[in-house]
Protein backbone atom coordinates (compact mmCIF):
# COMPACT_ATOMS: atom_id res chain seq x y z
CA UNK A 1 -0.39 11.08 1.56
CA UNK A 2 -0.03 10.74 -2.41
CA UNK A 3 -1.79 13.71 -3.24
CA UNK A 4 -1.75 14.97 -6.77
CA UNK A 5 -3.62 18.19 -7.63
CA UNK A 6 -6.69 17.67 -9.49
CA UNK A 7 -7.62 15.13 -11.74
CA UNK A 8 -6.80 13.99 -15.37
CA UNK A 9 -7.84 11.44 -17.95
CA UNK A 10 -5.08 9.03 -18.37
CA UNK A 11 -5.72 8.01 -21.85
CA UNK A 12 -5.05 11.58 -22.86
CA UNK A 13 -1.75 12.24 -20.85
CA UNK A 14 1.24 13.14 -23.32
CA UNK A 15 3.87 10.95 -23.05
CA UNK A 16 6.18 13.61 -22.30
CA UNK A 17 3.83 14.39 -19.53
CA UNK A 18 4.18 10.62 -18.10
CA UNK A 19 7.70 10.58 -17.91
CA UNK A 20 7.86 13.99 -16.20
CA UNK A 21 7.70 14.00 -12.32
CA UNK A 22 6.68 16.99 -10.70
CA UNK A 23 7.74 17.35 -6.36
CA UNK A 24 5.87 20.53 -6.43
CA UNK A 25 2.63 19.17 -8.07
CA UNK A 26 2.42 16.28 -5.74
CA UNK A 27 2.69 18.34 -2.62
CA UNK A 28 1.24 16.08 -0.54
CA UNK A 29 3.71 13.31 -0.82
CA UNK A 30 6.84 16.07 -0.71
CA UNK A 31 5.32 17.45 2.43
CA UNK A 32 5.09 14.42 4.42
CA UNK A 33 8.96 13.70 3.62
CA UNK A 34 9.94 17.34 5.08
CA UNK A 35 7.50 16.82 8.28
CA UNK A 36 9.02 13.55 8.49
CA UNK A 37 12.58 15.63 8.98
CA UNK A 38 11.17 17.63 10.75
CA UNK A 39 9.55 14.96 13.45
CA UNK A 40 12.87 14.07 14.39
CA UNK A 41 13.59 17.35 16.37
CA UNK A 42 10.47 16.63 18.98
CA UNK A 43 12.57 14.20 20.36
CA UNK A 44 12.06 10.63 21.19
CA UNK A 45 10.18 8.28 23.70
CA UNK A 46 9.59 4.61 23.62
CA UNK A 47 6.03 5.93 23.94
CA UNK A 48 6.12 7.25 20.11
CA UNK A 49 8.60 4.60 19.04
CA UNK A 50 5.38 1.90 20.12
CA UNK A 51 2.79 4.00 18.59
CA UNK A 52 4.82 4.56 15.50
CA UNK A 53 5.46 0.93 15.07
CA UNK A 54 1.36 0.66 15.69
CA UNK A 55 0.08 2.82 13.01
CA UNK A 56 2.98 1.15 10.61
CA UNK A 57 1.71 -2.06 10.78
CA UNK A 58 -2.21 -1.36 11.28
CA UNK A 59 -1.84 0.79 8.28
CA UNK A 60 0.58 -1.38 5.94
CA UNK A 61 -2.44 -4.24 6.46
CA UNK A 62 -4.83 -1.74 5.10
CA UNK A 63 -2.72 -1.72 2.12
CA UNK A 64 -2.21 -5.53 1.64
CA UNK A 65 -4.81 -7.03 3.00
CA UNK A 66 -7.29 -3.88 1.83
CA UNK A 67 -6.20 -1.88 -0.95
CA UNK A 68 -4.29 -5.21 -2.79
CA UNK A 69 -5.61 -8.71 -1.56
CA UNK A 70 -9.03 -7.70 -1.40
CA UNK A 71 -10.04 -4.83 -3.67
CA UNK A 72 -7.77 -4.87 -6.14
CA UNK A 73 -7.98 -9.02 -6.81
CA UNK A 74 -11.22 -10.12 -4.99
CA UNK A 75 -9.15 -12.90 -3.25
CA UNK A 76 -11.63 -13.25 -0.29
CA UNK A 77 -15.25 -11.99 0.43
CA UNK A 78 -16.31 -10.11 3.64
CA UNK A 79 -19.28 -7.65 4.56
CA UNK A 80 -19.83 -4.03 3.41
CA UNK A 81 -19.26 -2.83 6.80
CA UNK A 82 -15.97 -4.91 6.92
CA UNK A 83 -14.90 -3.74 3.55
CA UNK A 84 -15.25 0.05 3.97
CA UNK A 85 -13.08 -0.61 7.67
CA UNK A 86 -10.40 -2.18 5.27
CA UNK A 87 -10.97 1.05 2.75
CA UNK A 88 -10.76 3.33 5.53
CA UNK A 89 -7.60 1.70 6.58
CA UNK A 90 -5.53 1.69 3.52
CA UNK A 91 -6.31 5.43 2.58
CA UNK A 92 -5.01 6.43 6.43
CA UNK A 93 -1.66 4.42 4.75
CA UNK A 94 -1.81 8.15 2.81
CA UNK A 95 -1.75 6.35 -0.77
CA UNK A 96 -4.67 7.74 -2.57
CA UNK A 97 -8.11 6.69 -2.64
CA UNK A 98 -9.28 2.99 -3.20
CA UNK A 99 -10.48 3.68 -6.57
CA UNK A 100 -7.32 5.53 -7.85
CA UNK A 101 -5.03 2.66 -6.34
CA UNK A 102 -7.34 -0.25 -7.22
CA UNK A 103 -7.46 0.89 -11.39
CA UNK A 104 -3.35 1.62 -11.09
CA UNK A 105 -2.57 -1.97 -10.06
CA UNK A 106 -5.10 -3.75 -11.96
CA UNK A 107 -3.65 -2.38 -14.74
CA UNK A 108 -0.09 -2.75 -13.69
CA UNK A 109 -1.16 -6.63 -13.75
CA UNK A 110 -2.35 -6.69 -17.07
CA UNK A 111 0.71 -4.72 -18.79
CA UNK A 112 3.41 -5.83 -16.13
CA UNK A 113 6.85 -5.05 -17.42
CA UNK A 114 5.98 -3.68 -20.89
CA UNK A 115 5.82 -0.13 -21.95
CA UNK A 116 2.43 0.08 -21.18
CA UNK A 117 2.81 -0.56 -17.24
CA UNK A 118 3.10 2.09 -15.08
CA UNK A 119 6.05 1.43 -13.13
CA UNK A 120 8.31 -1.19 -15.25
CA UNK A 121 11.88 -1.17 -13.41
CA UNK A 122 13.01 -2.86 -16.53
CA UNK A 123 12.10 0.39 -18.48
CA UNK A 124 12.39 3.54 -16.75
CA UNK A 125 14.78 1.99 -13.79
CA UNK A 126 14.51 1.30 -10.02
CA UNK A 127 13.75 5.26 -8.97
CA UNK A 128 10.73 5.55 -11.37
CA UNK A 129 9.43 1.84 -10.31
CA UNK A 130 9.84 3.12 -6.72
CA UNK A 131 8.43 6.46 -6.58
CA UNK A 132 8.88 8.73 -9.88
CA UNK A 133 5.10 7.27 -11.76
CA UNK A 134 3.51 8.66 -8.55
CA UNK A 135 5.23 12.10 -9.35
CA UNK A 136 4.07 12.22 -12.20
CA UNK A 137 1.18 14.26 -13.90
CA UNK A 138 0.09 11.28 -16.24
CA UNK A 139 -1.00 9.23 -13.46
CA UNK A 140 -2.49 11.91 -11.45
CA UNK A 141 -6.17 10.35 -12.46
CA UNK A 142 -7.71 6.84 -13.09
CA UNK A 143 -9.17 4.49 -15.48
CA UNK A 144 -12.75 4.59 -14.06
CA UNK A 145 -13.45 1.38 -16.23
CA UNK A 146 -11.61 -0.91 -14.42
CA UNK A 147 -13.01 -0.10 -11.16
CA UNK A 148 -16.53 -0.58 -12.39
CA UNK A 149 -17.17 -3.09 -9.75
CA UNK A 150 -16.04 -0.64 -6.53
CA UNK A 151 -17.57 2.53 -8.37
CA UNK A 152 -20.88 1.37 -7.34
CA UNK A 153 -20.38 1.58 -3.49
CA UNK A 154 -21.24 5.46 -2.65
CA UNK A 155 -19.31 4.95 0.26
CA UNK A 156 -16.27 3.59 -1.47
CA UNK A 157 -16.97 7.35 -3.87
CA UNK A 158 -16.84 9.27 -0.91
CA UNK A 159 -13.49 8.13 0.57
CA UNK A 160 -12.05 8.56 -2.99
CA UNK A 161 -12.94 12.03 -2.97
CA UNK A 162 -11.92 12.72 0.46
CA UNK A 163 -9.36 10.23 1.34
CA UNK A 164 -7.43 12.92 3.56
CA UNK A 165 -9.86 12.57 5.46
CA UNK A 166 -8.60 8.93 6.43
CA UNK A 167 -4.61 10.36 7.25
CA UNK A 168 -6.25 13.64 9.14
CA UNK A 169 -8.26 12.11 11.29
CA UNK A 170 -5.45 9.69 12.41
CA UNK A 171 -3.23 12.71 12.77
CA UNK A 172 -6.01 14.60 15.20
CA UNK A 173 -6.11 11.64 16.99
CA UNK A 174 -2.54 11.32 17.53
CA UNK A 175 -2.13 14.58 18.42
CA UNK A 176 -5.03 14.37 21.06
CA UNK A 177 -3.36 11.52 22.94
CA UNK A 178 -0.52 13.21 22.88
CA UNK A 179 -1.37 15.91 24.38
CA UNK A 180 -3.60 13.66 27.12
CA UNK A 181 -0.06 11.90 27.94
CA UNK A 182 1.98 15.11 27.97
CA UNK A 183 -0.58 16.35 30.62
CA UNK A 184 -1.27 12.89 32.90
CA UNK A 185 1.81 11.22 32.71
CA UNK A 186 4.57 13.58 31.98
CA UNK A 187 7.02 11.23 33.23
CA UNK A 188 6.95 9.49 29.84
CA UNK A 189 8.48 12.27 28.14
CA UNK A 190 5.73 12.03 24.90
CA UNK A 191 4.41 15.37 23.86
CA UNK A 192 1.89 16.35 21.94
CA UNK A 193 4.28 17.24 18.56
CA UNK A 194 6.25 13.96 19.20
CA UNK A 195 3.62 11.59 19.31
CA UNK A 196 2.03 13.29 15.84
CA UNK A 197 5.15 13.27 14.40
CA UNK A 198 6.37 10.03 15.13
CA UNK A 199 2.75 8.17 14.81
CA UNK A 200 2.40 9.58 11.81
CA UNK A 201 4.59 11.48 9.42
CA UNK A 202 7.71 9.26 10.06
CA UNK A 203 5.56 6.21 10.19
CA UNK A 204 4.12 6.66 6.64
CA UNK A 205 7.31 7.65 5.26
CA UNK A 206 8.71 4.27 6.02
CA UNK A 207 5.40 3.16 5.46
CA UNK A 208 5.81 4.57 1.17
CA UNK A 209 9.10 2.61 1.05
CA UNK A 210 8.42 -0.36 2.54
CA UNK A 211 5.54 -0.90 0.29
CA UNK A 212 7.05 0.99 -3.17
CA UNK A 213 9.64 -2.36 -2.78
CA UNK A 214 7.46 -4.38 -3.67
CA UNK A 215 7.01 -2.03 -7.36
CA UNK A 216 10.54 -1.94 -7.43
CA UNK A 217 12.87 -4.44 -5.99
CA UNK A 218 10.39 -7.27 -6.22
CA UNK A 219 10.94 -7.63 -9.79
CA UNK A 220 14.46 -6.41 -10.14
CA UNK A 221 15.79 -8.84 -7.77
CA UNK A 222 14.89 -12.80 -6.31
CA UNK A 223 13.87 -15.78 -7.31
CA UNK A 224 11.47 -16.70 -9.88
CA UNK A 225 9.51 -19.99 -9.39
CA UNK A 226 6.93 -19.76 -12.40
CA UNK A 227 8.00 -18.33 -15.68
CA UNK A 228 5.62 -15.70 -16.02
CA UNK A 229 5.46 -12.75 -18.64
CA UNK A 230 6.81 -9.96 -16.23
CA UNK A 231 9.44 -9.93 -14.39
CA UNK A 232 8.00 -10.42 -11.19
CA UNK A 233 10.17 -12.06 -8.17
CA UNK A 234 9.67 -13.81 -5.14
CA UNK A 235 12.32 -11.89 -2.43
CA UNK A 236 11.54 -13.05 1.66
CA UNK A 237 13.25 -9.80 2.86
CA UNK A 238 10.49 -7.64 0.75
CA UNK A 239 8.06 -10.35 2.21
CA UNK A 240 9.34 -9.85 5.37
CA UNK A 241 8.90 -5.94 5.52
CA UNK A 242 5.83 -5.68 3.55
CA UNK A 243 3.69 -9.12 5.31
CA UNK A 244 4.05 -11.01 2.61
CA UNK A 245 3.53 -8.78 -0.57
CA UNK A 246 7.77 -9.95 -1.39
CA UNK A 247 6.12 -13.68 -3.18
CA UNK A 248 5.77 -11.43 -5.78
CA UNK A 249 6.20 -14.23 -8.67
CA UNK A 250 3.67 -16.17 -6.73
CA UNK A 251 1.46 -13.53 -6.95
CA UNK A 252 1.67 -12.52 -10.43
CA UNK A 253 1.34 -16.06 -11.49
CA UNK A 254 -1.94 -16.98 -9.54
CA UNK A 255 -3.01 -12.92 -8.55
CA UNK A 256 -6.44 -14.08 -7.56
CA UNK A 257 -4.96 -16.54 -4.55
CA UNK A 258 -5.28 -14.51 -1.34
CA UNK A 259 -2.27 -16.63 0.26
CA UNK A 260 0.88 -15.29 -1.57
CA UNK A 261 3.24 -17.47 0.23
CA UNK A 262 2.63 -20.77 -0.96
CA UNK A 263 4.83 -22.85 1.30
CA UNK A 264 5.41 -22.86 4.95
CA UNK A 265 8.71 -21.10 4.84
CA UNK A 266 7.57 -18.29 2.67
CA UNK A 267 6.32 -15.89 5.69
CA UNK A 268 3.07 -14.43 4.31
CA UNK A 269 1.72 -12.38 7.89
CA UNK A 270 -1.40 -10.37 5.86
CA UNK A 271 -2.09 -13.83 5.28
CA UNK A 272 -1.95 -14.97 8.90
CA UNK A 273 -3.85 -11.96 9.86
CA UNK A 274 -7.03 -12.59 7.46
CA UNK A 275 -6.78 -16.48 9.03
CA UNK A 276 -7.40 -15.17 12.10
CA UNK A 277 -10.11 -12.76 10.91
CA UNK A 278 -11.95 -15.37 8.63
CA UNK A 279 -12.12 -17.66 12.60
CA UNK A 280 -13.84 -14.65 13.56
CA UNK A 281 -16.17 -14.44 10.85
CA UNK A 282 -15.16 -11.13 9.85
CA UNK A 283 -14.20 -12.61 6.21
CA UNK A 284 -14.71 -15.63 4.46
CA UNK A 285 -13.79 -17.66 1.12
CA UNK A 286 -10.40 -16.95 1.34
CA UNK A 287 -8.92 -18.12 -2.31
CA UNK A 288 -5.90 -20.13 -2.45
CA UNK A 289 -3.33 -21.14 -5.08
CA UNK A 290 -4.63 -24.32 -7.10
CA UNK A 291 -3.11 -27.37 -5.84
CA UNK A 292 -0.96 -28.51 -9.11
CA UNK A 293 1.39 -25.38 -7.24
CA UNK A 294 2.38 -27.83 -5.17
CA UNK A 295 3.11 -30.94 -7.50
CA UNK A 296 4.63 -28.87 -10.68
CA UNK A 297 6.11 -25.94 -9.25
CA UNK A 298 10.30 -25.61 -9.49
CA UNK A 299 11.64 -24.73 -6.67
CA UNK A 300 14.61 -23.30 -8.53
């Protein structure tokens, strides 16, 4: 739950302002930590443990296979029904709106690395790549004029302006079937507090750090296959974590290819996942790397 406190115009920001982060400004995000802490006092059940693991990986997809592989590069088509699901999904991952995530990485892509990007590990170090920019008051707003093409969608407006509503809503729900357990089947030991705790606060908080790697250590440390401008790498245990986001030099080299793992050994499961939704008609015209990937790439 990235919340920042209001809004500002990015291309007005002082730089002393960028490089400033501010815990108590971004309330949200600090506040999810310390409930996070404080979720591990409710106790534990394999009940929550299961859910937990549920809303990590149900939410993390929103973010790859939503937020990234489909708004923020176009890699695949689907329906407008469809496409809000996968916006409603990667705003419950409590990162900001569509629109606010969407202009961030599209123009992390086109300054990667420089002094222009927003998170350049290179530049500002690991912490900053990680989680500082988001703490900061410079990148509290968005460029509207990147997100031209989403900006028309009133629905995809909405969420932006109430994307709380996406985290909330899981948390009520939690929270109800909590409390329905607590009451009909006791003998689980899952309370109320324990499943809302677990199912959500401790689950995004792994959630943030599992996905920040791929800002951070994805192109600080790896493999490079293409020489690209950035310093973008391709690491399988950030793959592994984050379903496939670690082919991060893949990525930046072809960003439009929906499939980031471009052989058979580089495990790419948001890619398995939209496979199996594309058999079920739920997307379609998934984009793929080129085939000369396969003929001239090193595989140094």
């Amino acid at each position: 739950m990235i919340e920042t406190a209001g809004r500002e115009d990015v291309s007005t920001a002082s730089l002393r302002d960028a490089a400033r982060m501010d815990f108590l400004r971004s309330y949200a995000f600090t506040g999810v930590h310390l409930a996070a802490i404080g979720a591990l006092f409710t106790g534990f059940s394999w009940v929550a443990a299961a859910v937990a693991l549920a809303t990590f990986w149900v939410r993390l997809f929103g973010v790859t296979g939503g937020y990234h592989r489909y708004f923020a590069h176009r890699s695949f088509k689907t329906s407008r029904f469809f496409q809000f699901v996968l916006a409603w999904l990667g705003a419950s991952a409590g990162q900001n709106g569509p629109l606010w995530w969407v202009s961030h990485h599209r123009h992390h892509h086109r300054h990667a690395d420089t002094e222009h990007d927003v998170h350049p590990p290179g530049l500002r170090g690991f912490w900053w790549a990680h989680a500082g920019w988001i703490l900061s008051r410079r990148y509290a707003g968005y460029d509207r004029s990147i997100v031209k093409d989403l900006e028309r969608y009133p629905e995809l407006r909405f969420l932006e302006r109430n994307h709380m509503l996406a985290p909330l809503s899981l948390g009520l729900v939690l929270f109800g079937l909590g409390w329905w357990l607590e009451v009909r089947y006791p003998g689980l030991g899952t309370t109320r507090w324990q499943l809302l705790g677990w199912g959500l606060f401790i689950s995004t908080v792994v959630l943030y750090h599992i996905t920040f790697l791929v800002n951070s250590a994805a192109h600080m440390t790896g493999r490079r296959r293409f020489e690209t401008k950035d310093d973008s790498r391709n690491n399988w245990w950030v793959a592994l974590l984050t379903l496939g986001e670690g082919w991060h030099n893949n990525h930046h080299r072809f960003p439009s290819s929906e499939r980031q793992g471009f052989f058979w050994w580089e495990i790419d499961a948001t890619h398995y996942v939209l496979r199996a939704f594309e058999r079920l008609g739920l997307v379609w015209d998934l984009r793929g790397p080129p085939e000369r990937v396969y003929t001239r790439a090193s595989r140094a």
